[in-house]
PDB file of N, CA and C in Angstrom:
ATOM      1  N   UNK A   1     384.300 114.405 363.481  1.00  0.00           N
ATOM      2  CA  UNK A   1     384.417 115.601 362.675  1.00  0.00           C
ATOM      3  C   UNK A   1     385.359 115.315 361.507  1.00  0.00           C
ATOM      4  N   UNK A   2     385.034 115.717 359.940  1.00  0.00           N
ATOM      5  CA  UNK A   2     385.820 115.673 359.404  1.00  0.00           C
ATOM      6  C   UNK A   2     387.604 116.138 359.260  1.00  0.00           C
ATOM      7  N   UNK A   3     388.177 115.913 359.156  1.00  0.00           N
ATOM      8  CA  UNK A   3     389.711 116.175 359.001  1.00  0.00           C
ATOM      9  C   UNK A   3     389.485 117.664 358.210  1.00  0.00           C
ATOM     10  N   UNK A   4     388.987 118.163 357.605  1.00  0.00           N
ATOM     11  CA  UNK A   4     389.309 119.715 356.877  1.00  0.00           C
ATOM     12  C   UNK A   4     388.618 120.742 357.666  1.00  0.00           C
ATOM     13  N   UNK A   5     387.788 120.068 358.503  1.00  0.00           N
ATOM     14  CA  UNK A   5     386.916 121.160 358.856  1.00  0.00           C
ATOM     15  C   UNK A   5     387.194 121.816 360.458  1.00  0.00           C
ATOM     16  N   UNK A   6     388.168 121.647 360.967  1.00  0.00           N
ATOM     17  CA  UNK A   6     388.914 122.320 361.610  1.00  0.00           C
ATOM     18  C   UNK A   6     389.387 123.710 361.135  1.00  0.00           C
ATOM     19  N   UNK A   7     389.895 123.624 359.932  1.00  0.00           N
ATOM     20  CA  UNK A   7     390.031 124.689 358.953  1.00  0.00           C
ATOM     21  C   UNK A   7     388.830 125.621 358.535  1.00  0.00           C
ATOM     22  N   UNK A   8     387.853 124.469 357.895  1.00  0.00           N
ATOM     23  CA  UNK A   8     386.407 125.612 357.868  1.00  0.00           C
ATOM     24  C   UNK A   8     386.105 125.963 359.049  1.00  0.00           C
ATOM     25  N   UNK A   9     385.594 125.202 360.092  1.00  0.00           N
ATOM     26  CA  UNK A   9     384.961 126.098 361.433  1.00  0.00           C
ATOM     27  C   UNK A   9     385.970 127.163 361.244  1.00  0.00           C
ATOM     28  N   UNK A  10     387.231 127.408 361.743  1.00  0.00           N
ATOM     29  CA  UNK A  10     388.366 128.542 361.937  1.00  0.00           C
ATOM     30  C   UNK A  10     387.635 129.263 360.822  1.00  0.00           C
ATOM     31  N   UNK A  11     388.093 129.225 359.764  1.00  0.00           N
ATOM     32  CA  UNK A  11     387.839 130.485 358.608  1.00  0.00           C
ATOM     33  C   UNK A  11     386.229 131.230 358.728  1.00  0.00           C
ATOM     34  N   UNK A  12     384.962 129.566 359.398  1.00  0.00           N
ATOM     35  CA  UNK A  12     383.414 130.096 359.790  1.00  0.00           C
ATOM     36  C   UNK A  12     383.887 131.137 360.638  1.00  0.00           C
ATOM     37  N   UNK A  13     384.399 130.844 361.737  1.00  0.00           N
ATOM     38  CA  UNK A  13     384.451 131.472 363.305  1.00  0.00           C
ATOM     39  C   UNK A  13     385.055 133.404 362.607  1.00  0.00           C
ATOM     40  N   UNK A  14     385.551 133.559 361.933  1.00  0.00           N
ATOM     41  CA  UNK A  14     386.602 134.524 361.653  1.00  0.00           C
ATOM     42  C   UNK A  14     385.315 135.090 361.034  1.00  0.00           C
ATOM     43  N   UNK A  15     385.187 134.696 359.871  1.00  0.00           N
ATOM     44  CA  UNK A  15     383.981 135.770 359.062  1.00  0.00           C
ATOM     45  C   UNK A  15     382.296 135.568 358.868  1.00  0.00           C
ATOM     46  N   UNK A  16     382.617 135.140 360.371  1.00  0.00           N
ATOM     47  CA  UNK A  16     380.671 135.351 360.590  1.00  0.00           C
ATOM     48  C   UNK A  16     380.930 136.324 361.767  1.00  0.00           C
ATOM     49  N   UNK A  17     381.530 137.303 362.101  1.00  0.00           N
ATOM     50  CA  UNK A  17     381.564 138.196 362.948  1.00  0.00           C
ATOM     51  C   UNK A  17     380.549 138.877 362.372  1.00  0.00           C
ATOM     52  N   UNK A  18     380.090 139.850 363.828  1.00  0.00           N
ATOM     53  CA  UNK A  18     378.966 140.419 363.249  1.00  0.00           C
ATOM     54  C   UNK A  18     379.016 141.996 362.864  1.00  0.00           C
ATOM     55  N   UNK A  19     377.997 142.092 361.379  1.00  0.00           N
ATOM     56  CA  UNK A  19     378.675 142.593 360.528  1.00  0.00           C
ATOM     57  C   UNK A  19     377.468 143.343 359.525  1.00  0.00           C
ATOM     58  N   UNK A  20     376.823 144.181 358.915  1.00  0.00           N
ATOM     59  CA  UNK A  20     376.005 143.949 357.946  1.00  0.00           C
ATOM     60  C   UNK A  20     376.748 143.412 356.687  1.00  0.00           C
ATOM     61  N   UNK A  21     375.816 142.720 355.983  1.00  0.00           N
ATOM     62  CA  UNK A  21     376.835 141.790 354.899  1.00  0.00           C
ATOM     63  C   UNK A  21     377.551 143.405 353.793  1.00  0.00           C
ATOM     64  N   UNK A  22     376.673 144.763 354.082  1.00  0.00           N
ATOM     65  CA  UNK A  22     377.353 145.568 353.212  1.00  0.00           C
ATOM     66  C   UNK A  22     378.520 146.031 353.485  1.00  0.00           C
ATOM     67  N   UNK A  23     379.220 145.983 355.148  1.00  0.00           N
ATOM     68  CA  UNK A  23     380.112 146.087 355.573  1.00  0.00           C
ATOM     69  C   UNK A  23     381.263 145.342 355.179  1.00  0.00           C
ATOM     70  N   UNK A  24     381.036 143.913 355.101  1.00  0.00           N
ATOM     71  CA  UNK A  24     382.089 142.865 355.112  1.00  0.00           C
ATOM     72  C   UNK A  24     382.716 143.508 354.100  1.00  0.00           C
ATOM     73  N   UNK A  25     382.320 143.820 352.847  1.00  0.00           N
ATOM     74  CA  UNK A  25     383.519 144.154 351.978  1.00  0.00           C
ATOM     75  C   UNK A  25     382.665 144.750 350.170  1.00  0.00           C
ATOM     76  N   UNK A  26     382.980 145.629 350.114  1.00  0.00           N
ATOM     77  CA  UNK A  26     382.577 146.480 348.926  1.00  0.00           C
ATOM     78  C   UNK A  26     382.720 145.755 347.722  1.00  0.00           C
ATOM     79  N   UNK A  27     383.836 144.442 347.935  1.00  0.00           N
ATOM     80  CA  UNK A  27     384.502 144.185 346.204  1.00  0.00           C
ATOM     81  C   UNK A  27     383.602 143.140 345.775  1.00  0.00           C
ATOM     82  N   UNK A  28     382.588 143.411 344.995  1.00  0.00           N
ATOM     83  CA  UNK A  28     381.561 141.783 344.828  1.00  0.00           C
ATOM     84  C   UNK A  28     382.730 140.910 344.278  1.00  0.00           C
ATOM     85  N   UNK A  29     384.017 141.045 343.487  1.00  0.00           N
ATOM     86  CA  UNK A  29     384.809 139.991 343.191  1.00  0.00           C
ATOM     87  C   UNK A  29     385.580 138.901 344.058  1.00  0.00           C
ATOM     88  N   UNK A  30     385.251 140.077 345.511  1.00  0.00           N
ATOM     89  CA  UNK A  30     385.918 138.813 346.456  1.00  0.00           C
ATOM     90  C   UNK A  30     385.065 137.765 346.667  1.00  0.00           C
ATOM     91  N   UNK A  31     383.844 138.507 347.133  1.00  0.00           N
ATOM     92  CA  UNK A  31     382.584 137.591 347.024  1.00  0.00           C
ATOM     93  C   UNK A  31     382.692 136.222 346.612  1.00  0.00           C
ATOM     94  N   UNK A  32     382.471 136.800 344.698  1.00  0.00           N
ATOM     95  CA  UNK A  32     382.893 135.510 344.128  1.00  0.00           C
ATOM     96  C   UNK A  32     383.703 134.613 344.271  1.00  0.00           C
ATOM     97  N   UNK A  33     385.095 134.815 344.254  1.00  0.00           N
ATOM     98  CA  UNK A  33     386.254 134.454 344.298  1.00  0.00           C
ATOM     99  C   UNK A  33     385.885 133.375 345.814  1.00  0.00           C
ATOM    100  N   UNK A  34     385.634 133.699 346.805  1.00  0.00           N
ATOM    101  CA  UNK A  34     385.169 132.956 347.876  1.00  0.00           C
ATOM    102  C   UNK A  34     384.555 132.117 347.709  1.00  0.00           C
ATOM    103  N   UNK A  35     383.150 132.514 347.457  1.00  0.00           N
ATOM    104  CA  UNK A  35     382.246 131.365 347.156  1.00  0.00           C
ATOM    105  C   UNK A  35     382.630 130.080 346.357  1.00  0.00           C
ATOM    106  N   UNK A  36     383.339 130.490 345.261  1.00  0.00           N
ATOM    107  CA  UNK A  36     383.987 129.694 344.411  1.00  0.00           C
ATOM    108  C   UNK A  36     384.852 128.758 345.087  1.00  0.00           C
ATOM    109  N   UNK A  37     385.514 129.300 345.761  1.00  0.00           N
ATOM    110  CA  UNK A  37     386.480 128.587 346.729  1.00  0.00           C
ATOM    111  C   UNK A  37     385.791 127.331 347.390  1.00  0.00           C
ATOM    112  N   UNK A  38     384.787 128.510 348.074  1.00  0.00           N
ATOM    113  CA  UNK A  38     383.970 127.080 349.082  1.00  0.00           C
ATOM    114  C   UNK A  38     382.695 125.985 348.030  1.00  0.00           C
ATOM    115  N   UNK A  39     382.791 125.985 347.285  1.00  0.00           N
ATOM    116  CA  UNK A  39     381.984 125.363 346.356  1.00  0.00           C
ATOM    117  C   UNK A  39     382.912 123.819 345.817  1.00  0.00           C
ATOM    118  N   UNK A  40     384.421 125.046 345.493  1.00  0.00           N
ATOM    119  CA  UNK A  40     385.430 123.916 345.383  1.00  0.00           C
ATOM    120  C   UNK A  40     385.456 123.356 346.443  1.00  0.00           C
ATOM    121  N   UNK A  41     385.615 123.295 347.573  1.00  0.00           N
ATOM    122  CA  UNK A  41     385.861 122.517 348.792  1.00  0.00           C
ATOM    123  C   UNK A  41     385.137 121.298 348.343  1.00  0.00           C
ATOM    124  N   UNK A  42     383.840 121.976 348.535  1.00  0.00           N
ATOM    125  CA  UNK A  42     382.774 120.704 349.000  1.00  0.00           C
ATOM    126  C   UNK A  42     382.947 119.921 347.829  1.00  0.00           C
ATOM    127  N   UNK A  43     383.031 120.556 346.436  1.00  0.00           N
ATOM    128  CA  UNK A  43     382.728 119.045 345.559  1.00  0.00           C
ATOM    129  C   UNK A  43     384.376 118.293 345.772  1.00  0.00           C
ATOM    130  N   UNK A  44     385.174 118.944 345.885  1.00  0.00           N
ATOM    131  CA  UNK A  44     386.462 117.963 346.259  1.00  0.00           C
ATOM    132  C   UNK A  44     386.139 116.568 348.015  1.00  0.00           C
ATOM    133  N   UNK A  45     385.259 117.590 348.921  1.00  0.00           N
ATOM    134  CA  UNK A  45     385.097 116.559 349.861  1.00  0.00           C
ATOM    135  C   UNK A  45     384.236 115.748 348.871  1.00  0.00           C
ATOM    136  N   UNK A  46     383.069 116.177 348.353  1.00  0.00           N
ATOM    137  CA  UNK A  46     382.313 114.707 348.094  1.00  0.00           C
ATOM    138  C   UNK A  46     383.205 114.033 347.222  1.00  0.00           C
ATOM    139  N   UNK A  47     384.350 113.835 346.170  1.00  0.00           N
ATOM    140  CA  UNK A  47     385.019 113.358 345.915  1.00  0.00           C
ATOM    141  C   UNK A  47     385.877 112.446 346.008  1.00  0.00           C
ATOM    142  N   UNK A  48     386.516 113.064 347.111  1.00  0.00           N
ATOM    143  CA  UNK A  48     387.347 112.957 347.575  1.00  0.00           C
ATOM    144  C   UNK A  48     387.721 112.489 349.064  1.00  0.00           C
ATOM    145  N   UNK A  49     386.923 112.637 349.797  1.00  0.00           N
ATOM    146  CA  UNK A  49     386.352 112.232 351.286  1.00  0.00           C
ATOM    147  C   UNK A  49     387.644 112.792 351.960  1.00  0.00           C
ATOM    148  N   UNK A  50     388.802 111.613 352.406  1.00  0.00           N
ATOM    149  CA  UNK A  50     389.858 111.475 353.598  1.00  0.00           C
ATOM    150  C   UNK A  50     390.639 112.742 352.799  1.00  0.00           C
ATOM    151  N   UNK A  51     390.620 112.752 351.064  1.00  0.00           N
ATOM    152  CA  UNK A  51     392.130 113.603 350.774  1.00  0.00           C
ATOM    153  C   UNK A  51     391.644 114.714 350.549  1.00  0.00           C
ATOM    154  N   UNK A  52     390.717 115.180 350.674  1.00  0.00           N
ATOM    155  CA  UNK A  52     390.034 116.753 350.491  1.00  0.00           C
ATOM    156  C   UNK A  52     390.536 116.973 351.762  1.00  0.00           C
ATOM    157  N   UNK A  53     391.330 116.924 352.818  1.00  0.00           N
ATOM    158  CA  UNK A  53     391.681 118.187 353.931  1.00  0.00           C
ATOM    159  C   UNK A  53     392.621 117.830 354.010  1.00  0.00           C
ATOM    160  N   UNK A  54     393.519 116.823 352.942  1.00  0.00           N
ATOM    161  CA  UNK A  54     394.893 117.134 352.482  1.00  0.00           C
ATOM    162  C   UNK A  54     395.007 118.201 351.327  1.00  0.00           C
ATOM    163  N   UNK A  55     393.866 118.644 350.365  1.00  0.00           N
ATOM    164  CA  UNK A  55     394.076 118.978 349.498  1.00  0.00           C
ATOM    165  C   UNK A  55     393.562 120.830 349.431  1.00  0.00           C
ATOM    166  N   UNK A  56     393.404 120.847 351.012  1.00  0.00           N
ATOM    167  CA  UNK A  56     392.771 122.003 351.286  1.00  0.00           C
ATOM    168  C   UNK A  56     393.934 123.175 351.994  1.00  0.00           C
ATOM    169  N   UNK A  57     394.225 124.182 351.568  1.00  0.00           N
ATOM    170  CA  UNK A  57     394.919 124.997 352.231  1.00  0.00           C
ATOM    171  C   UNK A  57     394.487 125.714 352.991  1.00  0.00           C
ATOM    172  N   UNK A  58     394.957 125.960 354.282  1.00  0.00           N
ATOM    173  CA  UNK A  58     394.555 127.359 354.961  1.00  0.00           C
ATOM    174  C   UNK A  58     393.947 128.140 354.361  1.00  0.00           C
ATOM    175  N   UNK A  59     394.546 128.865 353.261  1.00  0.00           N
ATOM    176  CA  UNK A  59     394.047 130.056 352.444  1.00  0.00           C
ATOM    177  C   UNK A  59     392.943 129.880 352.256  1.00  0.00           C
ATOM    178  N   UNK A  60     393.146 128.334 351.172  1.00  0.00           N
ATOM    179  CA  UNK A  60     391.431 128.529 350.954  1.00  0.00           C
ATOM    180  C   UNK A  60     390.486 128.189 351.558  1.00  0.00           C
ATOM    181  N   UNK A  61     390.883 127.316 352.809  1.00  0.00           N
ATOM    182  CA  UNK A  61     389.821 127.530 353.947  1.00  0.00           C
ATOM    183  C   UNK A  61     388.828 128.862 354.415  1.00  0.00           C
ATOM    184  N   UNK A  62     389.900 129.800 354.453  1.00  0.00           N
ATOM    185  CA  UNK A  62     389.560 131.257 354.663  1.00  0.00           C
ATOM    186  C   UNK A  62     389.037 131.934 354.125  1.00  0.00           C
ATOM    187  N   UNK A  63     389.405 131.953 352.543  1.00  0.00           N
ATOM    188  CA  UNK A  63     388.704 132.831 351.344  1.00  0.00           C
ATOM    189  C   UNK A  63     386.731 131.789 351.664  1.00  0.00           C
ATOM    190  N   UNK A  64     386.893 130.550 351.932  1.00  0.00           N
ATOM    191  CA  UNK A  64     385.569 129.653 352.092  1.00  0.00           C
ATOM    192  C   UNK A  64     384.969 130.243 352.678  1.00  0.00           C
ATOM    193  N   UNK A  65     385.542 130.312 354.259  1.00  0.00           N
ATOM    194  CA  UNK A  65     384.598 131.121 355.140  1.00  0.00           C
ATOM    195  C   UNK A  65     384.347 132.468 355.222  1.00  0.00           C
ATOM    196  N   UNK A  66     384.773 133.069 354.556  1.00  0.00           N
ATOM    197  CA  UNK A  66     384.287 134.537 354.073  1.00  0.00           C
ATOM    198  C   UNK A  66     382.773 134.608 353.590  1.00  0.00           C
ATOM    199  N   UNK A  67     383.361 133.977 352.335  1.00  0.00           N
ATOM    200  CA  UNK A  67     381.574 133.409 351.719  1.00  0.00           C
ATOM    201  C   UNK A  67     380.228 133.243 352.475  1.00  0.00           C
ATOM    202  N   UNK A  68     381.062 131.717 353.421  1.00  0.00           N
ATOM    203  CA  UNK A  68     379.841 131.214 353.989  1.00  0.00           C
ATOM    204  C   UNK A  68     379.428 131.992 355.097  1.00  0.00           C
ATOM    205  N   UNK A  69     380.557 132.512 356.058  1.00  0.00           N
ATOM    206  CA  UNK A  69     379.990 133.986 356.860  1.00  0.00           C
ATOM    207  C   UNK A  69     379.572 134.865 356.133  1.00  0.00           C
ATOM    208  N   UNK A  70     379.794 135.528 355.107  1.00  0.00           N
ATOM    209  CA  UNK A  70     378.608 136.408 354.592  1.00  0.00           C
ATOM    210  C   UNK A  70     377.060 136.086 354.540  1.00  0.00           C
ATOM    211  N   UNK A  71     377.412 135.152 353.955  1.00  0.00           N
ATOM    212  CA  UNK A  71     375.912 134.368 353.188  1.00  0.00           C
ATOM    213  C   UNK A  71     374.768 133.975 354.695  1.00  0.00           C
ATOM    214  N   UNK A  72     375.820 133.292 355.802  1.00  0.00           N
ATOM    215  CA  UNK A  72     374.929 133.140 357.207  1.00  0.00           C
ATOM    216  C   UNK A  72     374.596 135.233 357.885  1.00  0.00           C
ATOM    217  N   UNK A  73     375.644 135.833 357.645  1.00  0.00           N
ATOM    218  CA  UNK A  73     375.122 136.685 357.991  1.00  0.00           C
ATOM    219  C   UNK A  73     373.728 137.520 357.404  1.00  0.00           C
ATOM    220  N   UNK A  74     373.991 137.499 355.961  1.00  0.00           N
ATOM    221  CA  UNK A  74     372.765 137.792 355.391  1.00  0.00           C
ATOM    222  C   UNK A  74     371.569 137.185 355.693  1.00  0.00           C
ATOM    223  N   UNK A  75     371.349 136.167 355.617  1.00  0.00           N
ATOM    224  CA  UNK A  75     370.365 134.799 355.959  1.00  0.00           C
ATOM    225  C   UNK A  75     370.009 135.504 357.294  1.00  0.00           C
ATOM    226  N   UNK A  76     370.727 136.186 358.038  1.00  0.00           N
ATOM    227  CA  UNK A  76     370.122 136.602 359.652  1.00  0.00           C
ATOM    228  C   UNK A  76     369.343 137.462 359.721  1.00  0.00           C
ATOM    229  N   UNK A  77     369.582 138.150 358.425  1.00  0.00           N
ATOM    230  CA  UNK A  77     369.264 139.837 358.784  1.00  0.00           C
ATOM    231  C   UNK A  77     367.682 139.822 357.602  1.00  0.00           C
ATOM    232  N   UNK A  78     368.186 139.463 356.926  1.00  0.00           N
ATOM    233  CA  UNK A  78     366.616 139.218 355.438  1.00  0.00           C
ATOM    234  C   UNK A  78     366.444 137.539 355.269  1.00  0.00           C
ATOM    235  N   UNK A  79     364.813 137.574 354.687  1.00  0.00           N
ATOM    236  CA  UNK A  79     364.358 136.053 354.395  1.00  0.00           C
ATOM    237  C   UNK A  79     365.177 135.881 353.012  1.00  0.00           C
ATOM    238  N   UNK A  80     364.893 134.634 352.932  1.00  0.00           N
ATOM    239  CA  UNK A  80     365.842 134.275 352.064  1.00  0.00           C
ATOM    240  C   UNK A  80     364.213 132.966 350.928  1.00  0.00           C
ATOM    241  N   UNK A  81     364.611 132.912 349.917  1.00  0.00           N
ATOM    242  CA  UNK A  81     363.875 132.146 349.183  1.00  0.00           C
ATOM    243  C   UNK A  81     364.358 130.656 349.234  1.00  0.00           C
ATOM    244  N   UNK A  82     365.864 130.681 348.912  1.00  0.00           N
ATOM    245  CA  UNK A  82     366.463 129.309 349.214  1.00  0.00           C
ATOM    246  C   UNK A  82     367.524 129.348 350.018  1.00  0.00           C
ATOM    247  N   UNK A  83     366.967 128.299 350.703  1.00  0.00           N
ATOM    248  CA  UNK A  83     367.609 128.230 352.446  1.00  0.00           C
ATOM    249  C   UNK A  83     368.962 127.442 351.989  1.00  0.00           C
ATOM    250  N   UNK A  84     369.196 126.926 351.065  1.00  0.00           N
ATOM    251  CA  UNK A  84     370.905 126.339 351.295  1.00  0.00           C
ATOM    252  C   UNK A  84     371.591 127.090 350.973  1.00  0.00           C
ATOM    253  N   UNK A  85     372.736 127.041 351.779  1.00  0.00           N
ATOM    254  CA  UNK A  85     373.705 127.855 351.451  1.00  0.00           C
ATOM    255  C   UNK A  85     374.712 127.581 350.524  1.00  0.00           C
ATOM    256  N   UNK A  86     374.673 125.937 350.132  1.00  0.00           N
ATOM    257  CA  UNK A  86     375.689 125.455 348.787  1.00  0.00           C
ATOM    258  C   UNK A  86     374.907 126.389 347.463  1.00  0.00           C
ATOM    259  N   UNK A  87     373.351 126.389 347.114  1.00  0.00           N
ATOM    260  CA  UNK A  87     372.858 126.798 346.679  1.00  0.00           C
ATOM    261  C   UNK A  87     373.139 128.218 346.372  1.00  0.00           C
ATOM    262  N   UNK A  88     373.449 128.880 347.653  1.00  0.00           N
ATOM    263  CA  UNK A  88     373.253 130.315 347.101  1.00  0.00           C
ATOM    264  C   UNK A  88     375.162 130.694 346.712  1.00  0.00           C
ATOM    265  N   UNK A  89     375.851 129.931 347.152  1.00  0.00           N
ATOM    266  CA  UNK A  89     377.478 129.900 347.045  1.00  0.00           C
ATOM    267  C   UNK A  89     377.359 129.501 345.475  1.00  0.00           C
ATOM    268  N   UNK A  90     377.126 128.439 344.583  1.00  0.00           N
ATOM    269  CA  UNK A  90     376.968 128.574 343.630  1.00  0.00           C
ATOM    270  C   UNK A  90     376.542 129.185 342.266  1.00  0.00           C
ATOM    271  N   UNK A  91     375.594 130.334 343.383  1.00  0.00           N
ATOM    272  CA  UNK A  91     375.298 130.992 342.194  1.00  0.00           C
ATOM    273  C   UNK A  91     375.416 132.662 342.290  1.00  0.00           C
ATOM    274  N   UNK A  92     376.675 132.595 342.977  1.00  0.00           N
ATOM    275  CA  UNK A  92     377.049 133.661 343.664  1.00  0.00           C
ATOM    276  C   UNK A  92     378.733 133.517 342.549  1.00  0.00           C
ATOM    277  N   UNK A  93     379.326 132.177 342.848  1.00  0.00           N
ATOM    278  CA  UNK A  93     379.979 131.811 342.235  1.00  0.00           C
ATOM    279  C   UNK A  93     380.117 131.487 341.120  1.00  0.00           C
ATOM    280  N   UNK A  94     378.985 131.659 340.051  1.00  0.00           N
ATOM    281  CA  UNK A  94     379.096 131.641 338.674  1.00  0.00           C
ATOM    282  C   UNK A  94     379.049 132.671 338.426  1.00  0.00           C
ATOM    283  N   UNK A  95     379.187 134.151 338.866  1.00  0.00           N
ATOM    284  CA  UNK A  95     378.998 135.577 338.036  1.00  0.00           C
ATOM    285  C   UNK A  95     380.244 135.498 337.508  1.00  0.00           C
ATOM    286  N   UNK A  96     380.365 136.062 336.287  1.00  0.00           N
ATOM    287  CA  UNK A  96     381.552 136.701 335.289  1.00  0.00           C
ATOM    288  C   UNK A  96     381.924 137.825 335.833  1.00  0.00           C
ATOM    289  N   UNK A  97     383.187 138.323 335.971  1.00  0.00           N
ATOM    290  CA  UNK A  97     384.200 139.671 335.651  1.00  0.00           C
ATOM    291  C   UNK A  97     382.973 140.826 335.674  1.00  0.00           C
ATOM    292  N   UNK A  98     382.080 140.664 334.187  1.00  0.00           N
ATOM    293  CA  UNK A  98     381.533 141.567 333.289  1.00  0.00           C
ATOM    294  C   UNK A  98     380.262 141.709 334.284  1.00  0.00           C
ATOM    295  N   UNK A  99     379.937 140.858 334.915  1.00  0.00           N
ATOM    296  CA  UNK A  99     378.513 140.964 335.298  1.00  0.00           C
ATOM    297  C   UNK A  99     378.699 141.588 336.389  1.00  0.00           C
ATOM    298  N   UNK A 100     380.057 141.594 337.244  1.00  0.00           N
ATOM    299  CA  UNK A 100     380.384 141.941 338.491  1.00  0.00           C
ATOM    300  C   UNK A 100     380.479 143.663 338.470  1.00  0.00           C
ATOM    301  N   UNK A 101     380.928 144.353 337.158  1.00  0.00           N
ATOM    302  CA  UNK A 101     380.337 145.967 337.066  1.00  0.00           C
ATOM    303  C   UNK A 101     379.548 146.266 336.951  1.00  0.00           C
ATOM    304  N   UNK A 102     378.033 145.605 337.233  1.00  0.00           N
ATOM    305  CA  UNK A 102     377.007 146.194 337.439  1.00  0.00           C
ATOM    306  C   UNK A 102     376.247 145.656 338.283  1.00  0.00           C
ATOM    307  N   UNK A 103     376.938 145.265 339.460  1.00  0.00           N
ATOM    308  CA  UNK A 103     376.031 144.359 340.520  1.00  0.00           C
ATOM    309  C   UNK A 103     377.236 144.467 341.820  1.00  0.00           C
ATOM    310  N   UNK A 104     376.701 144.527 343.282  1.00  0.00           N
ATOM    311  CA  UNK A 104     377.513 145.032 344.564  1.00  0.00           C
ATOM    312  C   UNK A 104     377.149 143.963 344.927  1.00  0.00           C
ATOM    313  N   UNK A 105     377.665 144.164 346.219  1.00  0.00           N
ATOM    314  CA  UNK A 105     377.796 142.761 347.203  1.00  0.00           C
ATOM    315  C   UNK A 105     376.281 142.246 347.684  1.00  0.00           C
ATOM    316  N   UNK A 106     375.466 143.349 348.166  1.00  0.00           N
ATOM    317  CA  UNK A 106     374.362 142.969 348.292  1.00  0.00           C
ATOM    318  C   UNK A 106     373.517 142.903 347.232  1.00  0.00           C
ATOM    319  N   UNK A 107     374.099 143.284 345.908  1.00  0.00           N
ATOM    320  CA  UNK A 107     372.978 142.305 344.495  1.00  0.00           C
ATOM    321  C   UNK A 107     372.999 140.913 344.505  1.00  0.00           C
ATOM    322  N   UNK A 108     374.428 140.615 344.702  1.00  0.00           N
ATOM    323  CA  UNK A 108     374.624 139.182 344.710  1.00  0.00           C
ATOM    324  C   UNK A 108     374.223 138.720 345.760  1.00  0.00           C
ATOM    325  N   UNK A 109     374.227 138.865 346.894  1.00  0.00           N
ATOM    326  CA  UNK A 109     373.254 138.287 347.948  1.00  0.00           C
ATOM    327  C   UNK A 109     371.889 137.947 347.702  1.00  0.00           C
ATOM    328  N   UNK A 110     371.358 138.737 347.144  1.00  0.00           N
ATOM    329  CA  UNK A 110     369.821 139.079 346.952  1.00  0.00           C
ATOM    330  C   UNK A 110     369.934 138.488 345.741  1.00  0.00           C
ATOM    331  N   UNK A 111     370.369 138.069 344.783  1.00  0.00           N
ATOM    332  CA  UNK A 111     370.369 137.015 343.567  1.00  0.00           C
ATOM    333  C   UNK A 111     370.171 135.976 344.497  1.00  0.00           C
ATOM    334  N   UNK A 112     371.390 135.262 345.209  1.00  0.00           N
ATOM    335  CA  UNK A 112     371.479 134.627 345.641  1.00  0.00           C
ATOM    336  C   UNK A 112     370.438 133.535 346.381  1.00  0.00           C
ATOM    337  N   UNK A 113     369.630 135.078 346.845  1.00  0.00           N
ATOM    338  CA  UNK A 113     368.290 134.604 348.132  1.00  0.00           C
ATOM    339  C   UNK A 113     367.338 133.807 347.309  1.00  0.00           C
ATOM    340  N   UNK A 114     367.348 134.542 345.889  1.00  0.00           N
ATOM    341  CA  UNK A 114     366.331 134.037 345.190  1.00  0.00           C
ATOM    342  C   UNK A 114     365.131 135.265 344.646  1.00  0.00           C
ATOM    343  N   UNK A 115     365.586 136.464 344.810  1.00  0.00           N
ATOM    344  CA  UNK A 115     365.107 137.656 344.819  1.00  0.00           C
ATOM    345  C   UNK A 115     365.686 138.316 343.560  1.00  0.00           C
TER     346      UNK A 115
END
């Protein structure tokens, strides 16, 4: 098992409780802010290999698995168009500020799906 991902499983295990993804949380900015997070992870592991889970904090372990428990929870409940989840974290994680007042948590999901 990788060295950081002690940290992700923990932060997975925490926010893939079960949940409708409209529940988890009203603010699409956390959303983002997460996804972003876990997007950073991964391109720092492919980077970075051994020092990406030196370079990883708790925190943002957590804000990661928010994301990726949302995104698996959604994936449970509706089909999805594209099945990766780096995929849909990325483009969950490029919305702007501006775009985020006119779009909720489940727009961005459903962007996300490919919908």
């Amino acid at each position: 098992m990788k060295p950081f991902a002690p940290l992700l499983a923990l932060a997975l295990a925490l926010a893939s409780l079960p949940m409708h993804a409209s529940q988890a949380s009203t603010d699409p900015s956390r959303l983002v802010e997460s996804c972003a997070e876990l997007v950073d992870i991964y391109v720092k592991r492919d980077q970075l290999r051994f020092a990406a889970a030196q370079t990883t904090a708790l925190s943002e372990a957590m804000r990661a698995g928010y994301c990726r428990g949302v995104l698996d929870e959604y994936r449970r409940h509706y089909q999805c168009r594209r099945s990766d989840w780096r995929d849909q974290a990325e483009i969950i994680a490029r919305h702007s500020p501006a775009q985020l007042e006119e779009l909720d948590v489940d727009d961005l999901l459903a962007k996300a799906c490919g919908y």
